[in-house]
C-alpha atoms as a PDB file:
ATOM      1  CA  UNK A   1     -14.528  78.258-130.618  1.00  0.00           C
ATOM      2  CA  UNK A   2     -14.348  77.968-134.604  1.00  0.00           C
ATOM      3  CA  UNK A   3     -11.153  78.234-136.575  1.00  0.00           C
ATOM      4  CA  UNK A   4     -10.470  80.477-139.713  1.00  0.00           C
ATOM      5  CA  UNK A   5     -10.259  79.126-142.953  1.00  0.00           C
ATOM      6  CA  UNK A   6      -6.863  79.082-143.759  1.00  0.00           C
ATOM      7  CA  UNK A   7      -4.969  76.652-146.338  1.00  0.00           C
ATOM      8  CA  UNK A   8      -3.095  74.804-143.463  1.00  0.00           C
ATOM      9  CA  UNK A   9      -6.731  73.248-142.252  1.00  0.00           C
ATOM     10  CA  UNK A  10      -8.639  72.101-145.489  1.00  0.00           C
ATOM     11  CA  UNK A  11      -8.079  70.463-148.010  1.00  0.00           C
ATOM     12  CA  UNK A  12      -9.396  69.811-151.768  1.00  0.00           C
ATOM     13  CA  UNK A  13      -9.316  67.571-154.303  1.00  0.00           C
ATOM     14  CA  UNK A  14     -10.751  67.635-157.832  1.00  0.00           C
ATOM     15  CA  UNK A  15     -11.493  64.464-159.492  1.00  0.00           C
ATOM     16  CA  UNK A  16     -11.709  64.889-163.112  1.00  0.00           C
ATOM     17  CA  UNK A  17     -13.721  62.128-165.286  1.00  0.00           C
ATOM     18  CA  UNK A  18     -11.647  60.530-167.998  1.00  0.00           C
ATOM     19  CA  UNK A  19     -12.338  57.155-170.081  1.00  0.00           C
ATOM     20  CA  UNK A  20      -9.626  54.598-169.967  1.00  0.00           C
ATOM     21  CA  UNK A  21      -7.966  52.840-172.835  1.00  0.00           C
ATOM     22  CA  UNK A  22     -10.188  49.795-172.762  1.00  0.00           C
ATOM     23  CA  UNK A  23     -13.255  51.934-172.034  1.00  0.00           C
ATOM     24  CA  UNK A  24     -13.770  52.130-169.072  1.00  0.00           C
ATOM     25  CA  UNK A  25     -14.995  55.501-166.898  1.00  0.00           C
ATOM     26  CA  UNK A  26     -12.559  56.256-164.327  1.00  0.00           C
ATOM     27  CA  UNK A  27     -11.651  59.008-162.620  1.00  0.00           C
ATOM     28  CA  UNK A  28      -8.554  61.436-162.166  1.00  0.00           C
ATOM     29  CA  UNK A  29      -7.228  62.572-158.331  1.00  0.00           C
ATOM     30  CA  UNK A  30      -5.678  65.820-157.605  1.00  0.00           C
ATOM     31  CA  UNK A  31      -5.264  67.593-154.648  1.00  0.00           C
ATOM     32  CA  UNK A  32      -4.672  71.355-155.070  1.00  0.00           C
ATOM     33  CA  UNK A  33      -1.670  73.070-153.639  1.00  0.00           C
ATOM     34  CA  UNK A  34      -0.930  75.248-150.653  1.00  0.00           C
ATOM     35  CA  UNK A  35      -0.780  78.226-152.870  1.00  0.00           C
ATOM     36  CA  UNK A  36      -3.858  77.112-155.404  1.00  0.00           C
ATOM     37  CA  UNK A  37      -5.470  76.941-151.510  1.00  0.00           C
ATOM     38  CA  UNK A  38      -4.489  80.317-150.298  1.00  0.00           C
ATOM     39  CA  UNK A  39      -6.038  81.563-153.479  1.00  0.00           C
ATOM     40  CA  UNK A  40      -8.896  80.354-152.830  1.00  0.00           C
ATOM     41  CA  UNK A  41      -9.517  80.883-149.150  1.00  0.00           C
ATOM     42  CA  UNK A  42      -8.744  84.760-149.753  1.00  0.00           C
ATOM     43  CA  UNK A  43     -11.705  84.710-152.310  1.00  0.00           C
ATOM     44  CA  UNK A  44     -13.967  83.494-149.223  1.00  0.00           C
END
């Protein structure tokens, strides 16, 4: 049996690409809220 989408089973992150003071590539983490996810699943 396969669940529905639905913000309470997935989750997503973004990771955003920055450069660091000494240089170096690193990376940003964030994970998008219950509402930014409820957004999103009704768009599916």
């Amino acid at each position: 049996m396969e669940e529905k989408l639905t913000s309470s089973n997935v989750e997503i992150v973004t990771i955003k690409p920055i450069v660091d003071e000494s240089g170096r590539k690193t990376g940003k983490f964030e994970r998008l809220t219950k509402e930014q996810l409820d957004v999103l699943v009704a768009d599916l």
